[in-house]
Protein backbone atom coordinates (compact mmCIF):
# COMPACT_ATOMS: atom_id res chain seq x y z
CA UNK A 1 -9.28 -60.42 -26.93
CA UNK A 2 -7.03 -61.76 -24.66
CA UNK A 3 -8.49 -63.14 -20.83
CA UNK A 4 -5.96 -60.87 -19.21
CA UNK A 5 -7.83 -57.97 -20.78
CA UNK A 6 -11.00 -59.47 -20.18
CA UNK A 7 -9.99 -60.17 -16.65
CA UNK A 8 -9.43 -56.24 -16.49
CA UNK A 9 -12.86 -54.79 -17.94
CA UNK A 10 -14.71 -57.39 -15.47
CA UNK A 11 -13.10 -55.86 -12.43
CA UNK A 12 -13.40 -52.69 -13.81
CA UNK A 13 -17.20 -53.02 -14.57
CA UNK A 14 -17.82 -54.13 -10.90
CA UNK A 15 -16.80 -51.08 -9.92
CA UNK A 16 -18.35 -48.85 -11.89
CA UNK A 17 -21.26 -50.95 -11.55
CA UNK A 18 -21.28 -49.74 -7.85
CA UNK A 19 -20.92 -46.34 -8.64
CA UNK A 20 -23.79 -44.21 -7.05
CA UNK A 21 -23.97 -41.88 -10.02
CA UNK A 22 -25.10 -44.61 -12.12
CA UNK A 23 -26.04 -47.49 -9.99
CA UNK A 24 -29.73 -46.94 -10.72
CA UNK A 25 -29.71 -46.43 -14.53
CA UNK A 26 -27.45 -49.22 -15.18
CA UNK A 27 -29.20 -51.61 -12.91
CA UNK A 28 -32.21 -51.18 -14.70
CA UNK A 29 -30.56 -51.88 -18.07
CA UNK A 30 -29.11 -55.04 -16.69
CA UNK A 31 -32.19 -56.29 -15.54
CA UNK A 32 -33.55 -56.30 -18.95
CA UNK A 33 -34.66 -60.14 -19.98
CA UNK A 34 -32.70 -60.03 -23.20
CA UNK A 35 -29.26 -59.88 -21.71
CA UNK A 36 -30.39 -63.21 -20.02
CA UNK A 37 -31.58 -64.76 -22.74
CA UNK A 38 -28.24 -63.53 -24.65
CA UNK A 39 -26.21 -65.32 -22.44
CA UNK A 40 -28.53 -68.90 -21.90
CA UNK A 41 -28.39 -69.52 -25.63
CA UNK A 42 -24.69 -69.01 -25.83
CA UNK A 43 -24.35 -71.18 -22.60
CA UNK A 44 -26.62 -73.75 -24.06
CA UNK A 45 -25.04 -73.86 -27.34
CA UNK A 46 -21.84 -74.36 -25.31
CA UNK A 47 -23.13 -77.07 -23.34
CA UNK A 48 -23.36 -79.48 -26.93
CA UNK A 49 -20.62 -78.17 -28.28
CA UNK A 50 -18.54 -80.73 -30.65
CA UNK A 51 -15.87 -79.23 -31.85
CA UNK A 52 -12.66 -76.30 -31.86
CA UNK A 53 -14.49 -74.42 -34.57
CA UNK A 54 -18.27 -74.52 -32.58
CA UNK A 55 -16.29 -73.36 -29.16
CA UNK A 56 -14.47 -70.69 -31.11
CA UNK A 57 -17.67 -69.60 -32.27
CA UNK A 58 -19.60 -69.65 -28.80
CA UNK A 59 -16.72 -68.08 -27.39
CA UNK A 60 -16.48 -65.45 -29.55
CA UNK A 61 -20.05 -64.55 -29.17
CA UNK A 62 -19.59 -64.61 -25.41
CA UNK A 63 -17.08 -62.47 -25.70
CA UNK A 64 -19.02 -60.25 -27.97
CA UNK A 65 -21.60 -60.14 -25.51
CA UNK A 66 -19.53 -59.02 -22.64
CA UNK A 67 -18.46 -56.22 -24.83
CA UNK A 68 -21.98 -55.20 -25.18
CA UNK A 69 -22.23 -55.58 -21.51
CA UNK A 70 -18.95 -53.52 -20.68
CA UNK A 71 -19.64 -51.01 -23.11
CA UNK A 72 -23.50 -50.25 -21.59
CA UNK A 73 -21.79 -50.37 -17.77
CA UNK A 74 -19.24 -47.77 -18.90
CA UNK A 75 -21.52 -46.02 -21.16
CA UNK A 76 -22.29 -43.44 -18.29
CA UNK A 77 -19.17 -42.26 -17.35
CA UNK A 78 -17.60 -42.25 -21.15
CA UNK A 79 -21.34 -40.49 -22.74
CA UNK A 80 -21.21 -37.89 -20.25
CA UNK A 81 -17.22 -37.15 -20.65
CA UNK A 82 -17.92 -37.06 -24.48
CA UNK A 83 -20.95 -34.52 -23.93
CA UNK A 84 -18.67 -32.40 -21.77
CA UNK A 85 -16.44 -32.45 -24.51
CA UNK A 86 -18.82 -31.62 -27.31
CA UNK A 87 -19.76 -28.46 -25.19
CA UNK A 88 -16.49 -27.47 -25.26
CA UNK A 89 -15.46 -27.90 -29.19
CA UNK A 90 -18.07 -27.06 -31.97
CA UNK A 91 -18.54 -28.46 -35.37
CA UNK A 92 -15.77 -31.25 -34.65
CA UNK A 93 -18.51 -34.56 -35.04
CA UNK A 94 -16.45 -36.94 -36.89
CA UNK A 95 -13.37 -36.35 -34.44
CA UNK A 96 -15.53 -36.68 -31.50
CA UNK A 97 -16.54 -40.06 -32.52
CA UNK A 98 -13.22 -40.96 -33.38
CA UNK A 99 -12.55 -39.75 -30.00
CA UNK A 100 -15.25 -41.81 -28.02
CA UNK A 101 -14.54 -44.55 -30.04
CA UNK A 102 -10.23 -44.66 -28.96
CA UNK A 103 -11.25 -44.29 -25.40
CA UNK A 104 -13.64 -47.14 -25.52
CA UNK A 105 -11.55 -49.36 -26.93
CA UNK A 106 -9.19 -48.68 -23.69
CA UNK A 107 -11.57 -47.59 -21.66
CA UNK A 108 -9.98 -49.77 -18.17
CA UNK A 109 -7.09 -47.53 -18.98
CA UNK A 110 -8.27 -43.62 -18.69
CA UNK A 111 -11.98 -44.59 -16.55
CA UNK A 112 -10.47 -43.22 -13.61
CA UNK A 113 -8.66 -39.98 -14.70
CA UNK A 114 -12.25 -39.39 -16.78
CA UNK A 115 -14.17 -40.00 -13.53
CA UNK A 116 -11.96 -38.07 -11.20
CA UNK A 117 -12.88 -35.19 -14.15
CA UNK A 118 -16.42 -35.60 -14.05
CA UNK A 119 -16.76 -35.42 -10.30
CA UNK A 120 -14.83 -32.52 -10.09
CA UNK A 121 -16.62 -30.79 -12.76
CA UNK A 122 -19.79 -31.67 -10.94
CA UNK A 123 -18.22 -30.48 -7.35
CA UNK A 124 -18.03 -26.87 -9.52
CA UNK A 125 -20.48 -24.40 -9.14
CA UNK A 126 -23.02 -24.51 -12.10
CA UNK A 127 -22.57 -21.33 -14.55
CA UNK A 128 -26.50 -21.26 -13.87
CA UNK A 129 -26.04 -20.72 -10.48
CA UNK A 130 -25.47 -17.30 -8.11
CA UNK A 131 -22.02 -17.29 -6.71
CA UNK A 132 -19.17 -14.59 -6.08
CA UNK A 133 -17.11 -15.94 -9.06
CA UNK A 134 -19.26 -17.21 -11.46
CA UNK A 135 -17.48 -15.26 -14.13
CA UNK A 136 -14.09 -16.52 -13.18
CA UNK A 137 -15.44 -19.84 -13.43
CA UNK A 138 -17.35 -19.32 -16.75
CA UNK A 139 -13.52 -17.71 -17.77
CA UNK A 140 -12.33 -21.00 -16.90
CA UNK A 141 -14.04 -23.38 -18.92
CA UNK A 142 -13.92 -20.83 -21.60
CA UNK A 143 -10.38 -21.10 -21.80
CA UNK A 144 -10.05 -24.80 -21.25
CA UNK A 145 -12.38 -24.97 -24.62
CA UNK A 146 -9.26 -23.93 -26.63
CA UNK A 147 -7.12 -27.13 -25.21
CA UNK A 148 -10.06 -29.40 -25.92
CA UNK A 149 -10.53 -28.06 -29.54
CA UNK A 150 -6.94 -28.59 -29.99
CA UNK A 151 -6.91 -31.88 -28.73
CA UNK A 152 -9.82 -33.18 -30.61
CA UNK A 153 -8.74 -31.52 -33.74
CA UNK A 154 -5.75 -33.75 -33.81
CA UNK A 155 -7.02 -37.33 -33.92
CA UNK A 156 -4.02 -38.85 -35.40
CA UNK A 157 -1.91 -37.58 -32.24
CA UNK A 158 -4.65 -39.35 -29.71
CA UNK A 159 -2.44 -41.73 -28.62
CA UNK A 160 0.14 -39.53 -27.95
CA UNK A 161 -1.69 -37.17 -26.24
CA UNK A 162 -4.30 -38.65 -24.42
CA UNK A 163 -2.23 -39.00 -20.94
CA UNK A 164 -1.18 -35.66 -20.96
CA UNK A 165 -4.64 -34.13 -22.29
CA UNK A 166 -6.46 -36.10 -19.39
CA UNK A 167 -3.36 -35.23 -16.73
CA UNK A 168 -4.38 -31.41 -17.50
CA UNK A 169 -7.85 -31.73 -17.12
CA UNK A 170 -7.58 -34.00 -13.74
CA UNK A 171 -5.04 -31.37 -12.69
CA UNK A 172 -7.14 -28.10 -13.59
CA UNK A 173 -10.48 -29.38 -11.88
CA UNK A 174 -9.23 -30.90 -8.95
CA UNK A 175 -7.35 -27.86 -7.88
CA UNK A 176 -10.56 -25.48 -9.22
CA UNK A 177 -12.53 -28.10 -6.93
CA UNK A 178 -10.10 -27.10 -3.70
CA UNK A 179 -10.68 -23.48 -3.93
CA UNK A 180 -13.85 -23.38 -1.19
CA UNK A 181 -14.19 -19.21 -2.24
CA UNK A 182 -15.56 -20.38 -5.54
CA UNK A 183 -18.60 -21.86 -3.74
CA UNK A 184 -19.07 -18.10 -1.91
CA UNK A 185 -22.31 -16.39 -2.93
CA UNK A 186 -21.30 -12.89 -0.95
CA UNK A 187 -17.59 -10.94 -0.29
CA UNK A 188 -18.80 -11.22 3.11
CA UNK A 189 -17.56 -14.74 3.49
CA UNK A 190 -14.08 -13.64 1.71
CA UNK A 191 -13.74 -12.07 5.46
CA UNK A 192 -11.94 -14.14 8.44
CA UNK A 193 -14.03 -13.81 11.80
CA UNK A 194 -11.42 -11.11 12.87
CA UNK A 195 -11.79 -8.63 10.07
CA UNK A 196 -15.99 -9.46 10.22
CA UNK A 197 -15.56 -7.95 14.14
CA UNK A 198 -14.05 -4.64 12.57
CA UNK A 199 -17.67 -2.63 12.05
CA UNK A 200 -15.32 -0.41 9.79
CA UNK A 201 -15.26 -3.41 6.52
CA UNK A 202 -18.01 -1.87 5.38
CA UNK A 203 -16.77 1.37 4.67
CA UNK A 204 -14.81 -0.23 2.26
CA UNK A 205 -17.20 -2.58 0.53
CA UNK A 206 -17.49 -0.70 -2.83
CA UNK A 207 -13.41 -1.18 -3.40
CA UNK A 208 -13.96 -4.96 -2.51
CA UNK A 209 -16.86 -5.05 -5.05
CA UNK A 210 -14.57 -3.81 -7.83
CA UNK A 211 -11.75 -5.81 -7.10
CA UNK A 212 -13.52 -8.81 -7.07
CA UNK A 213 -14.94 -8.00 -10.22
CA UNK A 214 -11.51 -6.98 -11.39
CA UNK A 215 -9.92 -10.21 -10.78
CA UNK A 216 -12.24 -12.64 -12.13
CA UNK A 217 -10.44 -12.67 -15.43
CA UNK A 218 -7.60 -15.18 -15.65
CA UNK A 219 -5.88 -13.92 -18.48
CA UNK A 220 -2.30 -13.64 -18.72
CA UNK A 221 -1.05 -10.72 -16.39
CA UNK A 222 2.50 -10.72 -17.09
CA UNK A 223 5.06 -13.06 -18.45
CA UNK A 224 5.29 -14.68 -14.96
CA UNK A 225 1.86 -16.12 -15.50
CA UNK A 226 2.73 -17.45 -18.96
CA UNK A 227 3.97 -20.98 -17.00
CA UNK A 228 0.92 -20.96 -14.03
CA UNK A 229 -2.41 -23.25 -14.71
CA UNK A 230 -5.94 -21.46 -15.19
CA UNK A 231 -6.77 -23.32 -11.88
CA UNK A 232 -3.51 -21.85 -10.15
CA UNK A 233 -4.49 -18.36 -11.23
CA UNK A 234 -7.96 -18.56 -9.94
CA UNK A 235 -6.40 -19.41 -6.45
CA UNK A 236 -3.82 -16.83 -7.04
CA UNK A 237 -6.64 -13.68 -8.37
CA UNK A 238 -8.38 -14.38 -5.10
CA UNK A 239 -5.58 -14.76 -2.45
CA UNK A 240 -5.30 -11.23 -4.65
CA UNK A 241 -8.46 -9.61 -3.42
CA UNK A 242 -7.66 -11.26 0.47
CA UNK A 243 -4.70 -8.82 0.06
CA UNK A 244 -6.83 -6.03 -1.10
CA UNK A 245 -8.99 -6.41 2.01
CA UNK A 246 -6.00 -6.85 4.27
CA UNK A 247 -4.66 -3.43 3.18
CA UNK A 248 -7.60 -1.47 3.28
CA UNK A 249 -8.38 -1.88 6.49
CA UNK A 250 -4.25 -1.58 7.35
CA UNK A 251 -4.96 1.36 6.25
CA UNK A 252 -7.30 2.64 9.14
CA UNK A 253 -9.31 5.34 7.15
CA UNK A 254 -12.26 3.98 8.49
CA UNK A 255 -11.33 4.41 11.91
CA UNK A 256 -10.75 7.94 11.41
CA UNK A 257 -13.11 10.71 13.06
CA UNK A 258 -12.15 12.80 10.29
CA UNK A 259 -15.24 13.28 7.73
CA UNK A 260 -13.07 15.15 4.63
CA UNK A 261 -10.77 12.31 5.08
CA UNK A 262 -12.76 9.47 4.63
CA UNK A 263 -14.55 11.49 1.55
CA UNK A 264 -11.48 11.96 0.33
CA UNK A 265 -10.39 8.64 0.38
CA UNK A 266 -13.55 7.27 -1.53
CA UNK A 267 -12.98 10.14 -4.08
CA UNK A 268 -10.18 7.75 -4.94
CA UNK A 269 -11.84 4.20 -4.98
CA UNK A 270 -11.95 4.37 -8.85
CA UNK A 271 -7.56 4.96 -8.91
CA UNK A 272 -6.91 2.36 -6.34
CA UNK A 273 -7.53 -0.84 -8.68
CA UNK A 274 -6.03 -1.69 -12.10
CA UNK A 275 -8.71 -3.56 -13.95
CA UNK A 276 -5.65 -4.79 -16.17
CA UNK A 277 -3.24 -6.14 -13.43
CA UNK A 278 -2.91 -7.61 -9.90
CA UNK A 279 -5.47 -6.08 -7.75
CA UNK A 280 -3.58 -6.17 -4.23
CA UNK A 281 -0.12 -5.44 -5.81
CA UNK A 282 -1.58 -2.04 -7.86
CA UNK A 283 -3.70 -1.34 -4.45
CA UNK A 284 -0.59 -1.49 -2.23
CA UNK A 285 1.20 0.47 -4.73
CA UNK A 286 -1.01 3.13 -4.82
CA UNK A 287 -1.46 3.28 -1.13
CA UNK A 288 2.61 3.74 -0.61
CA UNK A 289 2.95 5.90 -3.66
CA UNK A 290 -0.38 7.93 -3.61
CA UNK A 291 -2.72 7.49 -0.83
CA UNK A 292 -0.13 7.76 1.92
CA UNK A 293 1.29 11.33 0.59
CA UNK A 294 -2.15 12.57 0.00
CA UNK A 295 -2.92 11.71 3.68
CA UNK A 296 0.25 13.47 4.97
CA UNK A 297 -0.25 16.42 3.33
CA UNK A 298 -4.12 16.09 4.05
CA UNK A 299 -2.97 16.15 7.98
CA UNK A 300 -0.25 18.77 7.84
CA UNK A 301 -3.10 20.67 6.17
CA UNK A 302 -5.46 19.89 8.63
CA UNK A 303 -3.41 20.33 11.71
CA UNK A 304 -2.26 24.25 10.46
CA UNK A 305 -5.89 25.19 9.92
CA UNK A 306 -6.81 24.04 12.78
CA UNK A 307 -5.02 25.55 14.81
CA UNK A 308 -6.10 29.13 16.59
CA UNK A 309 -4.93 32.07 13.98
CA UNK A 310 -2.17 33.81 15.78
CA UNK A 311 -2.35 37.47 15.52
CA UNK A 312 0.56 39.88 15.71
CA UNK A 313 1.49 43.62 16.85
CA UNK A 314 3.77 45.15 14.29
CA UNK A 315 4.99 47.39 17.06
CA UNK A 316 6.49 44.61 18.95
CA UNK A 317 9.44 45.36 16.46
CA UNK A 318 9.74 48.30 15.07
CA UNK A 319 12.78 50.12 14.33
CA UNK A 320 14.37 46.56 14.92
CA UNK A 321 17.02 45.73 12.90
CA UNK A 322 15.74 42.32 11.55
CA UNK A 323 12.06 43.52 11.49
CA UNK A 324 12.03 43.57 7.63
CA UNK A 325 12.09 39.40 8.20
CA UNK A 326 9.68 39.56 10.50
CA UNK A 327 7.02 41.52 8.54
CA UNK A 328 7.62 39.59 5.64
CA UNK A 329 7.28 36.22 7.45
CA UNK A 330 3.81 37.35 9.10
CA UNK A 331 2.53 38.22 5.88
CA UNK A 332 3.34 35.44 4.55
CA UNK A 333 1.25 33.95 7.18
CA UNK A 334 -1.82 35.98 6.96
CA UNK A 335 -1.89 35.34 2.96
CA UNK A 336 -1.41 31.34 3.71
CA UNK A 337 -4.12 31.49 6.84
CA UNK A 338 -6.57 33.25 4.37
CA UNK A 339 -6.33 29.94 1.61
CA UNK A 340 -7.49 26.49 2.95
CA UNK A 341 -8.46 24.27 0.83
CA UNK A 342 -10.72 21.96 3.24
CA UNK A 343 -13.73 24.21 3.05
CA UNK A 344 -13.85 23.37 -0.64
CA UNK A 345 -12.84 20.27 -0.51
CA UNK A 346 -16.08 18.12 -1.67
CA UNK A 347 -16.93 20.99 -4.49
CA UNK A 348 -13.75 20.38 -6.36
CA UNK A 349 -13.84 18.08 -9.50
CA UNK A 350 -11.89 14.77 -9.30
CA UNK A 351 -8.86 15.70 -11.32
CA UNK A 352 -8.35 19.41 -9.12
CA UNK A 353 -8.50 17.41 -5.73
CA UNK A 354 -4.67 16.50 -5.88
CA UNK A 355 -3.45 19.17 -7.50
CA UNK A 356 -5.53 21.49 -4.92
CA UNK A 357 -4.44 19.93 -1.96
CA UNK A 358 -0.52 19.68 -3.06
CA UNK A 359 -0.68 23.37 -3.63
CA UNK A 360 -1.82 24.15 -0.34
CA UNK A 361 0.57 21.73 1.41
CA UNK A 362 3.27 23.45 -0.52
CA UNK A 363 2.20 26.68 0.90
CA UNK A 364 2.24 26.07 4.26
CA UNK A 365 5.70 23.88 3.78
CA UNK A 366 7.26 26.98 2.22
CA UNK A 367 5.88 29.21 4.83
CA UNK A 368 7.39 26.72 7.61
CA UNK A 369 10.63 27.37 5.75
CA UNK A 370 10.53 30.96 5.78
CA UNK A 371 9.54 30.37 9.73
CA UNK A 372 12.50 28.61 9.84
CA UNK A 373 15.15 30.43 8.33
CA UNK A 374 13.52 33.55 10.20
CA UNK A 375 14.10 31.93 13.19
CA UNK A 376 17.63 31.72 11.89
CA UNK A 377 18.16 34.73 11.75
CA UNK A 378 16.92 36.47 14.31
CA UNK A 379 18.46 33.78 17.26
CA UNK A 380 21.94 34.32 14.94
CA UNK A 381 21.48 38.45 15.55
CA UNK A 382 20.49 37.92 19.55
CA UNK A 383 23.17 35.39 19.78
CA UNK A 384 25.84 38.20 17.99
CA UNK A 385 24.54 40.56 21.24
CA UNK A 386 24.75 38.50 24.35
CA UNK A 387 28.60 37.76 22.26
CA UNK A 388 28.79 41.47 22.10
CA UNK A 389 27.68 42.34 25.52
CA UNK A 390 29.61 39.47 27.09
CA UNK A 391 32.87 40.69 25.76
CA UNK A 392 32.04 44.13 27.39
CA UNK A 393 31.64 42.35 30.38
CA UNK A 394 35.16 42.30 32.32
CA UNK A 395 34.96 46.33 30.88
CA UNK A 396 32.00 47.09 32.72
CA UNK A 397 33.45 45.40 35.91
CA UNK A 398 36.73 47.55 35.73
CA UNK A 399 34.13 50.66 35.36
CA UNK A 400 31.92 48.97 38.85
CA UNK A 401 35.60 48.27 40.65
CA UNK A 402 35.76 52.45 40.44
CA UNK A 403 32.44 53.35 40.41
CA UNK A 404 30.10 51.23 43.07
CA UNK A 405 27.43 53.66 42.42
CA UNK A 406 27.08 51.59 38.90
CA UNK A 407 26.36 48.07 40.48
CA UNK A 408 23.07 48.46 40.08
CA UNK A 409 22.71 48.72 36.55
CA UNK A 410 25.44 46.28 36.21
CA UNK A 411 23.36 43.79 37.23
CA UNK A 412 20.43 44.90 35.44
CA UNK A 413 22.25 43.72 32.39
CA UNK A 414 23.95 40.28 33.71
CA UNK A 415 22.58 39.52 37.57
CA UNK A 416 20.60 36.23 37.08
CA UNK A 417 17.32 36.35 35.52
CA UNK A 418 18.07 40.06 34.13
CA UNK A 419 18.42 40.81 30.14
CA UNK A 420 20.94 38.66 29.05
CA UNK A 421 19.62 35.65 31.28
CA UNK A 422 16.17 36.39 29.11
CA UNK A 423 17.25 37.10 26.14
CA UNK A 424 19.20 33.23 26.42
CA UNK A 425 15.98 32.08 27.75
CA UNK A 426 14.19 33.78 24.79
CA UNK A 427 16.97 31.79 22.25
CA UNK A 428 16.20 28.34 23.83
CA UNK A 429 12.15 29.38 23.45
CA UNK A 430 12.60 29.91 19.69
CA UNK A 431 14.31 26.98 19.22
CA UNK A 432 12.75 24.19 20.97
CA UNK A 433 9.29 25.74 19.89
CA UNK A 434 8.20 27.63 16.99
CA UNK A 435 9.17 31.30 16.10
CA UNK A 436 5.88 32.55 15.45
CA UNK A 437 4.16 31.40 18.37
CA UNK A 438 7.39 33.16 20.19
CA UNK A 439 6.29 36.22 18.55
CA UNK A 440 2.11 36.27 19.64
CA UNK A 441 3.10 35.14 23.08
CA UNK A 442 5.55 38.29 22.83
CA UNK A 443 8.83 36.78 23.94
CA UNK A 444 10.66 38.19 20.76
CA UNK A 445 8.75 41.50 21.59
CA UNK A 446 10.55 41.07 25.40
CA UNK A 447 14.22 39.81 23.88
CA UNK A 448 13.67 43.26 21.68
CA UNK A 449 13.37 45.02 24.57
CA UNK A 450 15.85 43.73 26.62
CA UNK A 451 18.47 43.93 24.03
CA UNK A 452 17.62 47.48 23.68
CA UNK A 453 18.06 48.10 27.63
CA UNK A 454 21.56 46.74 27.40
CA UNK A 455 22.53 49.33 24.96
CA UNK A 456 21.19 51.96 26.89
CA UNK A 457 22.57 50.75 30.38
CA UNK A 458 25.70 50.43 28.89
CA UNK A 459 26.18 54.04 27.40
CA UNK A 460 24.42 55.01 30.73
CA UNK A 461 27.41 53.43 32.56
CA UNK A 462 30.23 54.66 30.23
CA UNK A 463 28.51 58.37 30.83
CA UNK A 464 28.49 57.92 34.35
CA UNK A 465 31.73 56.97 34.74
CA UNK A 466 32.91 59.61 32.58
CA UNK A 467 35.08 57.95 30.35
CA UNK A 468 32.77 57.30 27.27
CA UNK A 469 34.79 59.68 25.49
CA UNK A 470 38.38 57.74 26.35
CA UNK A 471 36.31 54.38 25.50
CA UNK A 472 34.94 54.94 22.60
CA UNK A 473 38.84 56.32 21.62
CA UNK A 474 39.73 53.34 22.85
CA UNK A 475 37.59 51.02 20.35
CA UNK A 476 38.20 53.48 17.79
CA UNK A 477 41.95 52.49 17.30
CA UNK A 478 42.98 49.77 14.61
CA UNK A 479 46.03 48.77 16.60
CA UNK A 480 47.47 49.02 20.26
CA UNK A 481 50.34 50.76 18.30
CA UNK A 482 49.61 54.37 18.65
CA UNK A 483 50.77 57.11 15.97
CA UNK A 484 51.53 60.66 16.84
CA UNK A 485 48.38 61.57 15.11
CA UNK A 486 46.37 59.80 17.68
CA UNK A 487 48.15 60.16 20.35
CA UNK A 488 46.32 61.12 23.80
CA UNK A 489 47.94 61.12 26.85
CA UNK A 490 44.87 62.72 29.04
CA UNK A 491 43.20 59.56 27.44
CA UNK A 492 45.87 56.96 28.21
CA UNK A 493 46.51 58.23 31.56
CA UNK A 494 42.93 57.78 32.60
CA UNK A 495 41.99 54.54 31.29
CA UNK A 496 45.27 53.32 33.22
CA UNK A 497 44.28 54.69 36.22
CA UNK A 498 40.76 53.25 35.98
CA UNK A 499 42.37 49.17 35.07
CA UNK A 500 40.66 49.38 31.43
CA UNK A 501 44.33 49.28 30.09
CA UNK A 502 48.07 48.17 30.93
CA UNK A 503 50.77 50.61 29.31
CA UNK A 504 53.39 49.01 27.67
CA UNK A 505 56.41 50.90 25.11
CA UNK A 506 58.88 49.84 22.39
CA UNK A 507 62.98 51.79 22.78
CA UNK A 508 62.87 52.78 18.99
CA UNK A 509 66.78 53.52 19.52
C-alpha cells in the first residue's frame, strides 16, 4: 500500500469519523483497549528495531492494523449500503460479497456518492409510514430493484459499471428527495393557499382522490417516457394531478346554482380519468371534447324549459296563405315542450344520460331550425306585399289626384304608422327577436291583418273610383302593344284622362 493511498483513507476516516450517523457507534468501538494495545506492541517492537526486514515487518503490521481500523470506521456507511442492496436483489450472496468486498478495497473512491445515497434514502418517507404517495414510492424502489439485480448479477463488469450504477442511484434519490409532495399525508396540502380559499375544492375531492391514486404508478406511459428517470416521472405524475386540480375548478361546476348540473357532472367522475395514461392531459381532454358539449347542450336544454310555455290561437292565421308553416311549426313546439329530459334526469342509468340528453338537445335545435326557416318564410311573403303594394303606390296617387274623397283610405294604407309602416315594423320584430314569441305576443296575428286591410282598401279604392274594371284590363295585358282582339278604346280613353296611362302609336305604313 502506497502512503499516498494511506494518506487518503486517513483523511477520509476523519471524516466519517465525525459523521453524526455513526459518531456514537464507532466511538465506542475505538475506545476498545485492544486497538491500543494493537498499536503499543507494534510501536514498541518498532522502537528496537534492527534491521530492513524487522521494519518491513512492523510496518506491514501497522499498516495491517490501520486497515482494520479503516475498515471498522467505514463499516457503517458500506454495511448499511450493502443491506440496502440485499433488500433490493434476492438469492445473489456470493455477488454481494464480491460486491462489498470491490467497494472496500476503494472505498475513499465511491464513500461519498454511497453516503449522498443513504441520506437520501433516509430523507424518503418510510414504506411503513402514512403518506399521500406511499405507493408511488414503494413503485419506485420496486423498479430500481431491477437495476440493482442487474448490476450485481454482473460482477465481472463492476469496474466498469460502478460510476455509472452509483451516478443513477445518487441521481434517482436526490431528485425523489426534492419532491416535498412525497412527504404529504393529505391532497389537501397538494392545494396552494388560493385554491384552499375556494369553499368549492371540495366538491371535487372524489376526482382528486382517483387521480392521485391513478398516477402513483410510474410505468412507462408512452414512448416519450422511455428516456425520463423513475425520479423525473414521480415529479412529472404529480405536477399531473396539480393540473387535474387546476382544471376542475377552471371548470366552475361548483360554483354553479344549478343542482342537475353538478349531479350531472359527478355522474361523470368515473370517465374523466384514464387509469392507463396522463391524468391532467385525459382530464382536459375530456373536459374540451365531452364535458364542455354536455354542458352546452345541458344549458340550451335548460334555458328552453325554462322558459314560460307560449301558447297560441290558431285563428290568428287562418285562411292565411303561409298558415300551413305556421301550424306545423307550433306543433312542432307543443310535441318538443311536452319531452324534457331534466325531470328524469337522476333516474336514468349511466350509459342513457348522454344519449338522453343529446336527443333532446337535438330536438329543440331542429325545432329552432324549423323556427327559423319559418321565419323565412313568412318575412319573405310580407316582404313580397309591402313590394306589391309599394309598386301600386304612384297608381293609387293618380286615383287620389282625381278622386280627393279617397285620401283617407290612402293613407290608411301608407300615412306613417298605418299598415305598411306595421307590417315593416312587424318584419324588423321577427327578425331581431324570435318568430314564435312574435306570434303569442300577436304581432304576426296584426301584420295578418294589416296585410289583409291593404287588399281590401285597395279594391275599395279602384271601386270607388270606378275604374277597377279598366285596371284590372290594364294588368291583364302581356304587352303595351295592343291587338285588335283587345282593343278598348272606352278603356284607353279613361285611364288617359285619369294620368294612369300616356298614349303613344306606331305609323304601320
Amino acid at each position: 500500500m502506497s502512503l499516498d493511498k494511506i494518506s487518503i483513507q486517513y483523511n477520509k476516516a476523519l471524516e466519517l469519523k465525525k459523521d453524526a450517523k455513526y459518531a456514537t457507534a464507532l466511538k465506542a468501538e475505538l475506545s476498545k483497549p485492544e486497538w491500543k494495545q494493537q498499536f503499543d506492541a507494534i510501536d514498541e517492537r518498532l522502537a528496537v528495531v534492527g534491521s530492513k526486514n524487522d521494519f518491513d515487518k512492523c510496518f506491514k503490521q501497522l499498516v495491517d492494523l490501520f486497515d482494520q481500523i479503516y475498515e471498522k470506521i467505514t463499516a457503517p456507511g458500506l454495511d448499511a449500503f450493502i443491506g440496502w442492496i440485499e433488500e433490493h436483489t434476492k438469492n445473489n450472496d456470493e455477488n454481494i460479497k464480491k460486491l462489498r468486498a470491490f467497494l472496500k478495497k476503494d472505498y475513499e473512491s465511491y464513500s461519498s456518492s454511497i453516503d449522498d445515497i443513504l441520506s437520501s434514502i433516509a430523507e424518503l418517507p418510510q414504506e411503513d409510514e402514512k403518506h399521500l404517495f406511499d405507493t408511488m414510492i414503494s413503485d419506485f424502489n420496486k423498479k430500481l430493484k431491477k437495476d440493482v439485480s442487474k448490476f450485481v448479477n454482473a460482477p465481472d463488469k463492476f469496474e466498469n459499471n460502478i460510476a455509472d450504477f452509483l451516478s443513477n442511484l445518487t441521481n434517482e434519490y436526490s431528485v425523489m428527495c426534492s419532491i416535498p409532495e412525497l412527504k404529504y399525508s393529505s391532497a389537501d396540502e397538494l392545494y396552494t393557499s388560493e385554491q384552499k380559499e375556494k369553499n368549492s375544492i371540495d366538491f371535487y375531492k372524489d376526482i382528486i382522490s382517483k387521480a392521485i391514486i391513478s398516477s402513483q404508478n410510474l410505468k412507462e406511459l408512452d414512448d416519450q417516457e422511455k428516456n425520463i428517470s423513475l425520479s423525473n416521472k414521480a415529479k412529472k405524475r404529480i405536477s399531473s394531478i396539480k393540473k387535474c386540480i387546476d382544471i376542475l375548478l377552471k371548470s366552475g361546476v361548483a360554483d354553479r346554482d344549478d343542482e342537475d348540473l353538478k349531479y350531472l357532472f359527478l355522474r361523470f367522475e368515473k370517465e374523466m380519468l384514464d387509469t392507463n395514461g396522463e391524468v391532467s392531459a385525459f382530464l382536459s381532454s375530456y373536459m374540451a371534447n365531452t364535458w364542455e358539449p354536455l354542458e352546452i347542450k345541458y344549458n340550451n336544454i335548460k334555458e328552453f324549459y325554462d322558459s314560460p310555455t307560449m301558447s297560441f290561437e290558431e285563428s290568428d292565421w287562418k285562411d292565411f296563405e303561409k298558415g300551413a308553416d305556421i301550424t306545423a311549426l307550433v306543433s312542432d313546439y307543443n310535441s318538443v315542450r311536452s319531452g324534457s329530459v331534466l325531470p328524469q334526469l337522476r333516474a336514468f342509468k349511466q350509459e342513457e344520460l348522454n344519449n338522453k340528453i343529446t336527443s333532446c338537445d337535438k330536438k329543440i335545435s331542429e325545432l329552432k331550425k324549423k323556427e327559423d326557416n319559418t321565419s323565412s318564410t313568412i318575412v319573405d311573403f310580407f316582404k313580397e306585399i309591402l313590394t306589391t303594394y309599394n309598386n301600386k303606390k304612384p297608381l293609387l296617387l293618380k286615383l287620389v289626384e282625381k278622386h280627393p274623397e279617397l285620401q283617407s283610405k290612402y293613407d290608411s294604407i301608407y300615412a306613417q304608422g298605418k299598415c305598411t309602416t306595421t307590417i315593416e315594423n312587424g318584419i324588423n320584430t321577427i327578425q331581431a327577436g324570435s318568430f314564435l314569441v312574435a306570434l303569442e305576443e300577436g304581432t304576426i296575428f296584426d301584420m295578418i291583418t294589416d296585410m289583409n286591410s291593404i287588399k281590401n282598401t285597395f279594391l275599395e279604392i279602384l271601386k270607388q273610383s270606378q275604374l277597377e274594371e279598366q285596371i284590372n284590363w290594364l294588368n291583364s295585358l302581356e304587352s303595351t302593344e295592343i291587338d285588335n282582339e283587345h282593343f278598348k278604346p272606352e278603356f284607353i280613353s279613361e285611364l288617359v284622362s285619369n294620368g294612369l296611362i300616356t298614349l303613344s302609336f306606331k305609323k304601320e305604313f
